[in-house]
Protein backbone atom coordinates (compact mmCIF):
# COMPACT_ATOMS: atom_id res chain seq x y z
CA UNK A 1 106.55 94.80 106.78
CA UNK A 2 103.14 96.09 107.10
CA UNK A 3 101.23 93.60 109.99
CA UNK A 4 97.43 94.54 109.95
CA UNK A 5 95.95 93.54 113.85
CA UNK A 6 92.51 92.54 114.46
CA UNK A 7 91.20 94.62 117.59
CA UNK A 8 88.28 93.00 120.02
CA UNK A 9 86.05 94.57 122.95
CA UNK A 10 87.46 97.11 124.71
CA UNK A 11 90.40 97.63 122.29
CA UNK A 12 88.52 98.34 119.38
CA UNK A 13 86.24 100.91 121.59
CA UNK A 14 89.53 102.82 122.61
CA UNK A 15 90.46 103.04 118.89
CA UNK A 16 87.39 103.28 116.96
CA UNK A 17 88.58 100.76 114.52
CA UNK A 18 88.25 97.22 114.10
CA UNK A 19 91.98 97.00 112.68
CA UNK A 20 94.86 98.89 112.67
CA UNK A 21 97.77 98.80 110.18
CA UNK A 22 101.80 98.95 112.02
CA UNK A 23 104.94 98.26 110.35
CA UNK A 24 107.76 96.28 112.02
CA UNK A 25 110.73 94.88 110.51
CA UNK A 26 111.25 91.64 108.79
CA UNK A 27 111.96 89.52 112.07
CA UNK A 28 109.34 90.76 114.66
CA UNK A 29 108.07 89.79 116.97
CA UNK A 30 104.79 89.80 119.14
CA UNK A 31 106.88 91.93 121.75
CA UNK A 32 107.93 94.34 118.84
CA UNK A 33 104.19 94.36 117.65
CA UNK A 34 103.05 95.22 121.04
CA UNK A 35 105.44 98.19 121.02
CA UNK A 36 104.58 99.23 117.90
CA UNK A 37 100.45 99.02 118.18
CA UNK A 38 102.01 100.97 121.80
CA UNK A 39 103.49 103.77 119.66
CA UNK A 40 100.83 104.54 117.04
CA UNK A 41 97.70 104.15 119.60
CA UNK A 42 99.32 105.48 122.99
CA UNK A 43 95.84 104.63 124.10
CA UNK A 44 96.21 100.95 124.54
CA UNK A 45 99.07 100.82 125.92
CA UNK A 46 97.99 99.62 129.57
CA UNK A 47 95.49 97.02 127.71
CA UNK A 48 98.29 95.44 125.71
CA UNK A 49 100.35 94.54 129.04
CA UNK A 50 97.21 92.75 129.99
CA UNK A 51 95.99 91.16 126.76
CA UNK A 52 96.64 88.33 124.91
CA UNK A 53 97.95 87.86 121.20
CA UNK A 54 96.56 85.47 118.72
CA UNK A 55 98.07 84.36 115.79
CA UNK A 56 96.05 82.57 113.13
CA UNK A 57 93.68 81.94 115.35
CA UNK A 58 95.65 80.19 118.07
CA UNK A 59 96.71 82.04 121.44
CA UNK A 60 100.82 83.02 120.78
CA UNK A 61 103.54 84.08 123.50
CA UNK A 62 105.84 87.59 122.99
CA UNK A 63 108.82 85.53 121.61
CA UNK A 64 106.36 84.17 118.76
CA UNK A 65 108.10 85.36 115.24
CA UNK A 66 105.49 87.15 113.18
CA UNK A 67 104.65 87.40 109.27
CA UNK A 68 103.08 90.36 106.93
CA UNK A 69 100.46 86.70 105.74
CA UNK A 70 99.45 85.65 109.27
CA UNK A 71 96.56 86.75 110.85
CA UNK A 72 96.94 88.68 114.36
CA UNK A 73 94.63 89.81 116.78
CA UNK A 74 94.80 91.85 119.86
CA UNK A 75 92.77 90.01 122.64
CA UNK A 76 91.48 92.24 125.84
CA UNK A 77 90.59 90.30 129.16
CA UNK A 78 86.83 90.19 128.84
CA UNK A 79 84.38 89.48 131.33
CA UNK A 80 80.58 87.75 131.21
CA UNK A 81 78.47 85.44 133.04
């Protein structure tokens, strides 16, 4: 299935995009999404081990079971005052 993931901050900066298109299988996972955003943008891969997911809005562990319908976002640790 074809997962499109919403990229914030310093994510989207590294990329250029605002949202990048992976494919997974059926019964991913965030972990396989992580590997997968990992593979086709080599470039995030030390952000992802420190980021957080989101699924439909709501903050989601590795082990959370994905869909093609849901919406996903890749969330960097940001910083402000």
């Amino acid at each position: 299935m074809l997962i499109h993931v919403l990229l914030f901050a310093s994510a989207s900066q590294m990329v250029g995009e605002r949202q990048i298109t992976v494919e997974v299988d059926q019964a991913a996972t965030l972990a396989d999404l992580a590997r997968a955003v990992s593979d086709k943008c080599p470039e995030l891969s030390s952000l992802i081990s420190i980021s957080r997911w989101a699924v439909d809005q709501q903050f989601a562990t590795l082990t959370t079971q994905i869909s093609d319908q849901q919406e996903i976002a890749l969330i960097p640790p940001v910083s402000g005052g």
